[in-house]
Protein backbone atom coordinates (compact mmCIF):
# COMPACT_ATOMS: atom_id res chain seq x y z
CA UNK A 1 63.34 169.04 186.69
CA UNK A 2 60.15 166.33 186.76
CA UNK A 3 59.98 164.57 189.87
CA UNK A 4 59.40 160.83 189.72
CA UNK A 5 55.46 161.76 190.10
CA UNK A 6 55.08 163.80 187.47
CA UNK A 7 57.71 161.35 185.27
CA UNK A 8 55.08 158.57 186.02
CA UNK A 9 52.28 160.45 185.05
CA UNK A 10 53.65 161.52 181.32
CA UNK A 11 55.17 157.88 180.65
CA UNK A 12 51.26 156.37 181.67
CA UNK A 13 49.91 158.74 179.13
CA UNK A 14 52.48 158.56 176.02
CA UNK A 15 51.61 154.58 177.31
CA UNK A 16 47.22 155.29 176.67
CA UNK A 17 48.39 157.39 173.45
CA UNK A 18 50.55 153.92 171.70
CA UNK A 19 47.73 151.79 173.07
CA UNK A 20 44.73 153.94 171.29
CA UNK A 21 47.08 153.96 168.24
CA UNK A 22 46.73 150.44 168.25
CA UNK A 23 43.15 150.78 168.61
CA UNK A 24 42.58 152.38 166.33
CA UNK A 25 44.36 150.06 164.04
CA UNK A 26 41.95 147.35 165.20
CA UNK A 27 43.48 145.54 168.46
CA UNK A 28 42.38 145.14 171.79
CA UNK A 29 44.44 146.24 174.02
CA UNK A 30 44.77 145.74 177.72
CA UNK A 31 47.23 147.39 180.18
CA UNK A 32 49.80 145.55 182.43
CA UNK A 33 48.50 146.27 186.07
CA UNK A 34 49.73 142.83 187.65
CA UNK A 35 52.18 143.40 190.39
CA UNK A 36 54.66 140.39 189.29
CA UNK A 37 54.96 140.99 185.43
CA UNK A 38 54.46 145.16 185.02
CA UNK A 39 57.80 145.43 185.40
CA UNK A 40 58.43 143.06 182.19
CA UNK A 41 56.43 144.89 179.65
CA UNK A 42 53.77 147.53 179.72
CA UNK A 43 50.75 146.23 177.34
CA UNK A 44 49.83 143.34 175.76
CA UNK A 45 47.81 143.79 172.06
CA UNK A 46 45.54 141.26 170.35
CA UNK A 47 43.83 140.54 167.28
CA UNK A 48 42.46 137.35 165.46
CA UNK A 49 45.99 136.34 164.12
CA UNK A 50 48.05 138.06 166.56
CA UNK A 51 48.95 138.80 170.19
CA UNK A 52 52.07 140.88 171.26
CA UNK A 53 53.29 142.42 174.72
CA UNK A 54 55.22 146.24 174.47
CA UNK A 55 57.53 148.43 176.34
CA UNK A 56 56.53 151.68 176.05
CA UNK A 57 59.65 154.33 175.86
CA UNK A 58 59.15 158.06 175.87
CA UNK A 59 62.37 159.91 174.80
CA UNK A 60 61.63 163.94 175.26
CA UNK A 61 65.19 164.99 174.63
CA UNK A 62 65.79 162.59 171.35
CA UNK A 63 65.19 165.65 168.72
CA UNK A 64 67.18 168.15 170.93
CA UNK A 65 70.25 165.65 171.00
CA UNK A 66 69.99 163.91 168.04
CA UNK A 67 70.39 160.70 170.29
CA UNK A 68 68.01 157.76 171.20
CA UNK A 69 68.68 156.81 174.71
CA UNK A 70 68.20 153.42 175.55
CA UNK A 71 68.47 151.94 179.11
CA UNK A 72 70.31 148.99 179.52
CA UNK A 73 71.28 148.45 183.21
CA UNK A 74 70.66 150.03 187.00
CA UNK A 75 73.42 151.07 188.27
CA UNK A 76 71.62 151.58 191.52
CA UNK A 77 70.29 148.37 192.07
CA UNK A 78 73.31 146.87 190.16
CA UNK A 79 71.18 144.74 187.87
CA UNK A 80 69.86 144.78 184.17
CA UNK A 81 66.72 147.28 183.12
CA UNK A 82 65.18 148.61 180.39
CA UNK A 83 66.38 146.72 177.11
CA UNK A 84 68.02 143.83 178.78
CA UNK A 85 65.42 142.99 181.57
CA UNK A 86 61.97 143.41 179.76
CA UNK A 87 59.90 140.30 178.37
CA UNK A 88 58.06 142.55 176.04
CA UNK A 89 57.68 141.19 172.44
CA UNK A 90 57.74 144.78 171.21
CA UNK A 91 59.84 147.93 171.89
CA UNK A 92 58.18 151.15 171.11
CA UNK A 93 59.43 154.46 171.47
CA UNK A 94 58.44 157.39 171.43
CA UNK A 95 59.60 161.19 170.70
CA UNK A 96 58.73 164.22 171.05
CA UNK A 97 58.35 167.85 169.44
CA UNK A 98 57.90 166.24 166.64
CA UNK A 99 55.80 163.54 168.23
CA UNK A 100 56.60 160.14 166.58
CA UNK A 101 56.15 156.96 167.29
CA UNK A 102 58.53 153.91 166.32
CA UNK A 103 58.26 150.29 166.56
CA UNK A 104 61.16 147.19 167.04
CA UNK A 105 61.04 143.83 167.85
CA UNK A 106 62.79 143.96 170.70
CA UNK A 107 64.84 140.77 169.58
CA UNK A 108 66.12 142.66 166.67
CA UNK A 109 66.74 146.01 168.62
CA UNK A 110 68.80 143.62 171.41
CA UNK A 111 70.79 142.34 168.33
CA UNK A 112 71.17 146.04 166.64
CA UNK A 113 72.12 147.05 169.68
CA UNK A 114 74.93 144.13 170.77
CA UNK A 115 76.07 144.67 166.49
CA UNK A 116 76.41 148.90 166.95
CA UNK A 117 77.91 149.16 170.84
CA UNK A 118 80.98 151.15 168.91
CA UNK A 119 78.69 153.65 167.64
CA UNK A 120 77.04 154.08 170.99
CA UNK A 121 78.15 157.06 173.98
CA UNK A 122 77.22 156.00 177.61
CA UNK A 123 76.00 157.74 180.26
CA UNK A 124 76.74 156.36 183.59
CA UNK A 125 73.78 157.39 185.29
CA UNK A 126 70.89 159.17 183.25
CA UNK A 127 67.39 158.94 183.89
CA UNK A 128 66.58 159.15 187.37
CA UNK A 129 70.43 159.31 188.08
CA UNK A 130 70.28 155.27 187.50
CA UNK A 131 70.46 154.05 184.35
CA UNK A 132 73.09 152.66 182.11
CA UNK A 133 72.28 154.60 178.88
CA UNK A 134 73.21 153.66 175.71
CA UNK A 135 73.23 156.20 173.50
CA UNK A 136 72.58 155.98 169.50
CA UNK A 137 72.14 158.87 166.81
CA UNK A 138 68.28 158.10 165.93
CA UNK A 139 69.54 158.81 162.34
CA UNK A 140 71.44 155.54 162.63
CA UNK A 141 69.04 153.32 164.97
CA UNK A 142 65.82 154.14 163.91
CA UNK A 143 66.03 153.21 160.36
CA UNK A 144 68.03 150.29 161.13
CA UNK A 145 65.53 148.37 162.93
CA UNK A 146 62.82 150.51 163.81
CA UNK A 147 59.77 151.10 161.86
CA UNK A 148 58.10 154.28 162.44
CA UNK A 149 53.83 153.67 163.45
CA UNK A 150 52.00 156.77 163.60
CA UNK A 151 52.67 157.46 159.86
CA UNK A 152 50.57 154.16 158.75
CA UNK A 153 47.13 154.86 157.20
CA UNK A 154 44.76 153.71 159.71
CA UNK A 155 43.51 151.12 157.09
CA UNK A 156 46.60 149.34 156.94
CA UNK A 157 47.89 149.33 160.69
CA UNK A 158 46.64 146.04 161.23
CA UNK A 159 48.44 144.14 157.74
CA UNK A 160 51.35 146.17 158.27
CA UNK A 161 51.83 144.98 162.02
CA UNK A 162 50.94 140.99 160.98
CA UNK A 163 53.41 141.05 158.04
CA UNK A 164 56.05 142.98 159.90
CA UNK A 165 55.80 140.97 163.19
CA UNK A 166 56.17 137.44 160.38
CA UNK A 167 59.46 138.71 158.84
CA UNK A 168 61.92 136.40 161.31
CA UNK A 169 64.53 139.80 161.67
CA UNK A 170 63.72 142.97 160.77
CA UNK A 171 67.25 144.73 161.04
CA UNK A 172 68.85 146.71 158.14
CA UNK A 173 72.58 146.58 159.21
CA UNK A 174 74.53 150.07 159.01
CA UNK A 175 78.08 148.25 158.66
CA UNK A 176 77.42 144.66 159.93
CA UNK A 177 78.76 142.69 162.94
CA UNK A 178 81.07 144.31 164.83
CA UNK A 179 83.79 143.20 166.84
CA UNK A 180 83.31 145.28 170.06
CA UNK A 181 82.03 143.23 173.11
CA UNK A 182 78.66 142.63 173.39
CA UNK A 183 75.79 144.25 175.37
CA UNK A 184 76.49 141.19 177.81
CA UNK A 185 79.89 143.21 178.69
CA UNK A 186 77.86 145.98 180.01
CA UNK A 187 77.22 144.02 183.60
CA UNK A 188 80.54 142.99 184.07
């Protein structure tokens, strides 16, 4: 197993391989490294119509189970992470072996999310034997309100970012609202 070290290291660099992405798409874009807000959202990304903060996610076992994980609470600490606690304008995972990269509002992934808690299984203490997982098959989520980035012809990153980030909600429902209890249930 990774220790937290070497877990730090390989989410910094999946974190320098999004941000050159957007690069290369034609944004500046500058790290989080203040001490008060890191722990809100990773990156921030700018052009001359548009600025945008992301969480960077890096999901190695996605392909093997056929599940996105997505962290919702700490049970440690006893307080909400991951999806519920960042400030981040963006939500972008990432998986591996194939290597892909996916993009959400994270508005519209909270709202998939609190809509699809049915569909989800929950693990009790994933990760670093902390985190609230929710777990989704990425045949269901992604498609639903993710749209996939490292497939976009460099030429057409930027557009393709400004138009998607002007659509007010990007989610394609699977089978609508549901009447489970919401994410806000998770805490209690």
């Amino acid at each position: 197993p990774m220790g937290f070290k070497e877990s730090l290291q390989e989410a910094l660099l999946v974190e320098e391989e999004v941000s050159n992405l957007l690069r290369r798409f034609g944004f500046e874009v500058f790290s989080n490294d203040d001490k008060k807000t890191n722990k809100f959202y990773d990156f921030s990304a700018h052009s001359e119509t548009l600025s945008f903060t992301s969480e960077v996610k890096f999901d190695k076992k996605a392909t093997e189970t056929k599940r996105l994980a997505i962290e919702v609470f700490n049970t440690r600490l006893n307080r909400p992470s991951g999806l519920m606690a960042t400030h981040a304008d963006c939500w972008i995972q990432v998986l591996d072996k194939p290597r892909e990269i996916w993009i959400a509002k994270t508005s519209d992934l909270r709202l998939w999310v609190d809509q699809n808690l049915k569909h989800a299984s929950t693990f009790r203490y994933g990760g670093d034997k902390n985190a609230y997982l929710l777990c989704f098959y990425k045949d269901m989520i992604l498609p639903s309100v993710f749209m996939r980035l490292d497939t976009i012809a460099l030429r057409f990153g930027m557009d393709f970012i400004n138009n998607w980030f002007l659509k007010e909600n990007n989610v394609r429902s699977t089978d609508g609202i549901t009447d489970t209890p919401g994410l806000d249930s998770i805490a209690a």
